[in-house]
Protein backbone atom coordinates (compact mmCIF):
# COMPACT_ATOMS: atom_id res chain seq x y z
CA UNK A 1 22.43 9.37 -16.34
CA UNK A 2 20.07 6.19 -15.79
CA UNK A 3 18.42 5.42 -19.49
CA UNK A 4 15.27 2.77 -19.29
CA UNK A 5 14.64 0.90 -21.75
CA UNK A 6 11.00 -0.54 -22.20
CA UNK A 7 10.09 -4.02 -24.17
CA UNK A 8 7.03 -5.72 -24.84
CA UNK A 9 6.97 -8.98 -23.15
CA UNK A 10 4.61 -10.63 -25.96
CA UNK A 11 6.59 -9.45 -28.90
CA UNK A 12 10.50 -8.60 -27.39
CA UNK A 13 10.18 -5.27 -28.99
CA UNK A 14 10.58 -2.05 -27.65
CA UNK A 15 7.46 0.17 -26.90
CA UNK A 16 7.47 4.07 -27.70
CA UNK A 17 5.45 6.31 -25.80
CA UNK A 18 5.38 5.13 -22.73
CA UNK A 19 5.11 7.25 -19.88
CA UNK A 20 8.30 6.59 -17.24
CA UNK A 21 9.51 7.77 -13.88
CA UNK A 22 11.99 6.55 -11.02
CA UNK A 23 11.00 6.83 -7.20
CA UNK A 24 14.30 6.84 -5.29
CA UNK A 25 14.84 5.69 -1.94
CA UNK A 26 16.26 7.12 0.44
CA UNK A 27 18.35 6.95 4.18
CA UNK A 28 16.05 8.69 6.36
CA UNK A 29 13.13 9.84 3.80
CA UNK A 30 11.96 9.37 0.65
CA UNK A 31 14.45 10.23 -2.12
CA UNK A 32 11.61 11.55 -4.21
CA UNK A 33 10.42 11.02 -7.86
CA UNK A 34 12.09 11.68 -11.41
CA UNK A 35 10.14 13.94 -13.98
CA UNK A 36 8.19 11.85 -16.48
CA UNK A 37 10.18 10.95 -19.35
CA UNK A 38 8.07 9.32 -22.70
CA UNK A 39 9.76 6.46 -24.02
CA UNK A 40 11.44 7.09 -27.65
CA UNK A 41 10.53 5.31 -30.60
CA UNK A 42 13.75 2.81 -29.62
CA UNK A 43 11.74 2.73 -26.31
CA UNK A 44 14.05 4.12 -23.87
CA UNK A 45 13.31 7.19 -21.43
CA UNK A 46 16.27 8.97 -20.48
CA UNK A 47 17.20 10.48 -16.89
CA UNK A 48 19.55 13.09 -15.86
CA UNK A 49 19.90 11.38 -12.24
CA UNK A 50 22.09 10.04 -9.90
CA UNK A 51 22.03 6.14 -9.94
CA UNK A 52 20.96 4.82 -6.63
CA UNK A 53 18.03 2.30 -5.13
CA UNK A 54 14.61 2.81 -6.31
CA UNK A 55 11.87 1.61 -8.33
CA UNK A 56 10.66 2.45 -12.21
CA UNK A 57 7.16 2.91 -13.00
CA UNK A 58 6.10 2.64 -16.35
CA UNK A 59 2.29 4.33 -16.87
CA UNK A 60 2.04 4.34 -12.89
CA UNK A 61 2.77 0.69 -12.24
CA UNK A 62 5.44 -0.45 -10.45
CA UNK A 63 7.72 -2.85 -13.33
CA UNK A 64 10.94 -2.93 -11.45
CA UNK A 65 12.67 -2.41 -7.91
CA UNK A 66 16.33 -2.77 -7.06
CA UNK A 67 19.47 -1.01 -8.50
CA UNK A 68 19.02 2.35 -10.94
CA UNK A 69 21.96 2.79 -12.99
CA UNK A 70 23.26 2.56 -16.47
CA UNK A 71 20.59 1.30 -18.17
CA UNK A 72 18.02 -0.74 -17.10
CA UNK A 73 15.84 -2.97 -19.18
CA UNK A 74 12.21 -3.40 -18.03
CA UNK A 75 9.29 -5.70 -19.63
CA UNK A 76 5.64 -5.32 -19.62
């Protein structure tokens, strides 16, 4: 499980209902994209995936690239 969690940059609290997915990368291809998860009102998304390399998208733009695993805490 890979759990996002989403915090405002201006006020350092979490934001509910944002829209989140995870693009994965993979060897040869793509490793494809998550199902859109809405962030709670604690604002994490949760995701029933493998960790791995990849990128999280919060409302289509592109807030963090690297490792997807545990949790992963992203500003915006």
């Amino acid at each position: 499980m890979i759990s996002v969690k989403v915090v405002s940059k201006s006020t350092g609290k979490p934001v509910s209902g944002k829209r989140v997915q995870l693009g994965f990368e993979g060897n040869w291809l793509p490793g494809g994209m998550s199902s859109d998860e809405r962030t709670n009102s604690e604002g994490e998304a949760h995701f029933d995936n493998d960790p791995g390399k990849g990128i999280v998208y919060v409302d289509g733009s592109n807030v963090h690239k690297g490792d997807l695993r545990g949790r992963v805490v992203v500003y915006i």
